[in-house]
Protein backbone atom coordinates (compact mmCIF):
# COMPACT_ATOMS: atom_id res chain seq x y z
CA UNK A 1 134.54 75.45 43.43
CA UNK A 2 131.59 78.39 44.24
CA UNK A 3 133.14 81.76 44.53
CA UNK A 4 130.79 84.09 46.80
CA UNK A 5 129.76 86.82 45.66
CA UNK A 6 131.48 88.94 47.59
CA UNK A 7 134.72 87.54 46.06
CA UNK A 8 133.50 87.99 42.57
CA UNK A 9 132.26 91.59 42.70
CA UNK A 10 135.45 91.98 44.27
CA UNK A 11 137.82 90.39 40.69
CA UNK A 12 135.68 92.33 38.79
CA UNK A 13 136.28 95.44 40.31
CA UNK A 14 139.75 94.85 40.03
CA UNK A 15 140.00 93.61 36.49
CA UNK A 16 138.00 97.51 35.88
CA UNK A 17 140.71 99.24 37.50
CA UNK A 18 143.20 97.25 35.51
CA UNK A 19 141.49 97.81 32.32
CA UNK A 20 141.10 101.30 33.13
CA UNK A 21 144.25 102.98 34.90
CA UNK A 22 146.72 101.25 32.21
CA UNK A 23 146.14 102.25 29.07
CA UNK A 24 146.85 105.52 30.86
CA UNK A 25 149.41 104.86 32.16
CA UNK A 26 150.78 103.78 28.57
CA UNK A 27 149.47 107.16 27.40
CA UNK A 28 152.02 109.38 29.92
CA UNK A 29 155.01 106.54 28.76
CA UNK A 30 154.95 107.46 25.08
CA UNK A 31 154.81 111.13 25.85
CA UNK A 32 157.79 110.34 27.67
CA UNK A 33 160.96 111.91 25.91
CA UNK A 34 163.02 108.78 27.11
CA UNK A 35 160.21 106.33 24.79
CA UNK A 36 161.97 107.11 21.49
CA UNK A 37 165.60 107.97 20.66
CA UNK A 38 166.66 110.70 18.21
CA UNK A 39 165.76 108.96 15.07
CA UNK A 40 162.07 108.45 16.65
CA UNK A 41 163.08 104.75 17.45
CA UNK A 42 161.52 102.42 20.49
CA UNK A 43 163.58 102.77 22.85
CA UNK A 44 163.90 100.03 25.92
CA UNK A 45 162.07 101.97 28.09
CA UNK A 46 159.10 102.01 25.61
CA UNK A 47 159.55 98.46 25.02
CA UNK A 48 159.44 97.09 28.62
CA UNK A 49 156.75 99.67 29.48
CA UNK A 50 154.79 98.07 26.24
CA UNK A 51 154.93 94.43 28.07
CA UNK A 52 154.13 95.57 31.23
CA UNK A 53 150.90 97.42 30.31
CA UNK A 54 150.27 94.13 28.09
CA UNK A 55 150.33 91.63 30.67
CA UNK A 56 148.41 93.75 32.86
CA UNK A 57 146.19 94.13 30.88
CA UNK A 58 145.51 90.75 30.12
CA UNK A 59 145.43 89.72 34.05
CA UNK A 60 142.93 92.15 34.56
CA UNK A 61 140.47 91.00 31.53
CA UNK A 62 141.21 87.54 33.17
CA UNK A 63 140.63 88.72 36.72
CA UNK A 64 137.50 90.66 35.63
CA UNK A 65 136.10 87.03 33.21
CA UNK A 66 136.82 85.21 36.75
CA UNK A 67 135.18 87.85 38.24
CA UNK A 68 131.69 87.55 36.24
CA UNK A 69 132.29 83.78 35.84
CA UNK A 70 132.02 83.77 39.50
CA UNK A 71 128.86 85.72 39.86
CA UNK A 72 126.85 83.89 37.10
CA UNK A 73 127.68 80.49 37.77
């Protein structure tokens, strides 16, 4: 299957934003008083935050590889 270009510039952009706007988002979460308990444990809030910014992450590297795999091929 061809992906125009269009479409590609288009994943790529979005895998950027992905790989760019999470990690800050992660950032703001650990500053977050509710991210550790008293003893300076992970709390659940840290935890699921953690996986979300994960698997974001890796959908946007994926979107973005799609992306350029789409405009060189």
């Amino acid at each position: 299957m061809e992906l125009p270009a269009f479409l590609a510039v288009v994943l790529v952009v979005a895998g950027v934003w992905s790989l760019a706007v999470w990690p800050q988002f992660l950032r703001r979460v650990m500053k977050d008083p509710r991210a550790r308990d008293a003893g300076g444990k992970a709390t659940r809030f840290l935890t699921v935050h953690v996986v979300l910014v994960s698997i974001s992450m890796l959908l946007g590297a994926a979107t973005a590889g799609i992306g350029i795999a789409g405009l060189l091929g």
